[in-house]
C-alpha atoms as a PDB file:
ATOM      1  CA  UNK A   1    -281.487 -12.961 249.536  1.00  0.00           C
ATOM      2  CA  UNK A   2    -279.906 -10.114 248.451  1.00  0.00           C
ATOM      3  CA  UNK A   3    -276.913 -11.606 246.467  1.00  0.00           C
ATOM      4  CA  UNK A   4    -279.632 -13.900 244.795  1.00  0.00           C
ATOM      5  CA  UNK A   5    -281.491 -10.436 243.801  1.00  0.00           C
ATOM      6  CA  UNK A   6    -278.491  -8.460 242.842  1.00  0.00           C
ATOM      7  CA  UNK A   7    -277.262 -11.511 240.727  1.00  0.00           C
ATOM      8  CA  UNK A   8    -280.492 -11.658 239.151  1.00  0.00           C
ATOM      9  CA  UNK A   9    -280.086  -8.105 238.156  1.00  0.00           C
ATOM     10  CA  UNK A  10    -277.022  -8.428 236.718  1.00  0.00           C
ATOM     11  CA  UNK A  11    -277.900 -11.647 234.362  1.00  0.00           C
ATOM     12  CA  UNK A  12    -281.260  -9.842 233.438  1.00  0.00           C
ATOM     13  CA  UNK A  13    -278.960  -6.804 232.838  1.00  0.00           C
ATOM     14  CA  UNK A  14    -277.147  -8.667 230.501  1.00  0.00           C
ATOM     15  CA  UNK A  15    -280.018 -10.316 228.763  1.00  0.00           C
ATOM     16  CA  UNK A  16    -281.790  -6.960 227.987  1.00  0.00           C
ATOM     17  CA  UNK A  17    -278.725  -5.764 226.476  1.00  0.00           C
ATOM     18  CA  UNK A  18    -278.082  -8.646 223.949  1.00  0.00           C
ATOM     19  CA  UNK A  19    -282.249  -8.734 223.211  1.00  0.00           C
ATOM     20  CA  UNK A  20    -281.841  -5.499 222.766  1.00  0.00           C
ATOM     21  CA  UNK A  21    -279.036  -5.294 220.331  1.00  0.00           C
ATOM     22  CA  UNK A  22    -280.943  -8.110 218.473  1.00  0.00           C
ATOM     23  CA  UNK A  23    -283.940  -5.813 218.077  1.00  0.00           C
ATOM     24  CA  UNK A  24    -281.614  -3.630 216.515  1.00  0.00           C
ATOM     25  CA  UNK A  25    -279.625  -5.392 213.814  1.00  0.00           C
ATOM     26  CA  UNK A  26    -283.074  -8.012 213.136  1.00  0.00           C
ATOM     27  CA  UNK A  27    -285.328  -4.815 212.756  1.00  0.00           C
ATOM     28  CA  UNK A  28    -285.005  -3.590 208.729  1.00  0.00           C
ATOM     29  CA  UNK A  29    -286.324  -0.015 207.109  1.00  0.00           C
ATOM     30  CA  UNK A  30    -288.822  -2.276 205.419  1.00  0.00           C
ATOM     31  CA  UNK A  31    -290.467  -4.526 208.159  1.00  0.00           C
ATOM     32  CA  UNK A  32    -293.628  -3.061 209.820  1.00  0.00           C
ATOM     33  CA  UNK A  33    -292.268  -3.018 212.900  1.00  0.00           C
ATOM     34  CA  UNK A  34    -289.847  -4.560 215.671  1.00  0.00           C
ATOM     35  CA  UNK A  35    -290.042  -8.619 216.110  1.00  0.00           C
ATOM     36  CA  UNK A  36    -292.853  -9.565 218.352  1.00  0.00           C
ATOM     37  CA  UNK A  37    -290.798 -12.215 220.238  1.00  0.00           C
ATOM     38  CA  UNK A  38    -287.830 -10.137 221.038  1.00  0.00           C
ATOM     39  CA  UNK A  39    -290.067  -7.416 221.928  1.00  0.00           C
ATOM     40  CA  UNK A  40    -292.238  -9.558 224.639  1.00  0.00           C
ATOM     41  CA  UNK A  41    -288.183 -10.721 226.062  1.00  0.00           C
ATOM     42  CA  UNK A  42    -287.136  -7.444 226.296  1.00  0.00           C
ATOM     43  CA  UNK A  43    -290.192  -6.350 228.883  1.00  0.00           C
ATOM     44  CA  UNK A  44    -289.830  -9.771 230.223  1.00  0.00           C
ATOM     45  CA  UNK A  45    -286.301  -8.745 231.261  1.00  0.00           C
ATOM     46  CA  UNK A  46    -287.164  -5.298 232.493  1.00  0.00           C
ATOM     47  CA  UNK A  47    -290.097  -6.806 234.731  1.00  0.00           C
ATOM     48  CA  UNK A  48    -287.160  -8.822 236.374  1.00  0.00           C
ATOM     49  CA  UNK A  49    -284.481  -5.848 236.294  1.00  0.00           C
ATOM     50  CA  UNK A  50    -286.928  -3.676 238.204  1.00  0.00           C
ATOM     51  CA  UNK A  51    -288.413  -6.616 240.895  1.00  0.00           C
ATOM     52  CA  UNK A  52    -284.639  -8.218 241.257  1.00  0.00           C
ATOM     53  CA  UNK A  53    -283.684  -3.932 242.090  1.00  0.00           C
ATOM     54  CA  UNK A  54    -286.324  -3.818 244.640  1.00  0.00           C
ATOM     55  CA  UNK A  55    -285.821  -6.576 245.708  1.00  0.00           C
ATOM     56  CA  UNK A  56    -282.318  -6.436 246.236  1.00  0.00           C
ATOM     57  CA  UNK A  57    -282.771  -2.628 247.457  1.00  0.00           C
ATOM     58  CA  UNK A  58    -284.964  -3.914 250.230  1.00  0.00           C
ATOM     59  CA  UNK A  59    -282.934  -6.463 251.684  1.00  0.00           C
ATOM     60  CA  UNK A  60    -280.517  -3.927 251.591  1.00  0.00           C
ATOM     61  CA  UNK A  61    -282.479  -1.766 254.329  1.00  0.00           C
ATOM     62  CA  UNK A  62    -284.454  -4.442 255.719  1.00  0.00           C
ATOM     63  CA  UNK A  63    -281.606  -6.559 256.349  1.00  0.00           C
ATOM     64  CA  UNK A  64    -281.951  -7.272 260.119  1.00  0.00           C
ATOM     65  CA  UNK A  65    -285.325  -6.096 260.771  1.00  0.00           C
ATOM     66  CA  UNK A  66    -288.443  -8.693 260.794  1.00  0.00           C
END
């Protein structure tokens, strides 16, 4: 379980940093504010970076113990 997790991480690692270079280069001087959509990915990917950390942190210490 904890090579599942820690791959997890790493993909959702990856995914906040292209949404979040996307938010950067869409978002313009002139716009009201930051695109809604990329926005909602970005948490969206740091709910699953944090949960696929604890996860994998867990299984780290709990591995063995039931």
């Amino acid at each position: 379980m904890q090579k599942i997790a820690t791959k997890v991480f790493i993909w959702a690692s990856i995914a906040f940093a292209i949404i979040g270079l996307l938010m950067v280069v869409t978002t313009s001087p002139e716009s009201d504010g930051p695109n809604i959509i990329l926005l909602k990915l970005l948490f969206t990917t740091v709910i699953v970076i944090l949960t696929s950390f604890a996860l994998s942190i867990a299984g780290k210490y709990l591995n063995g113990r039931s």
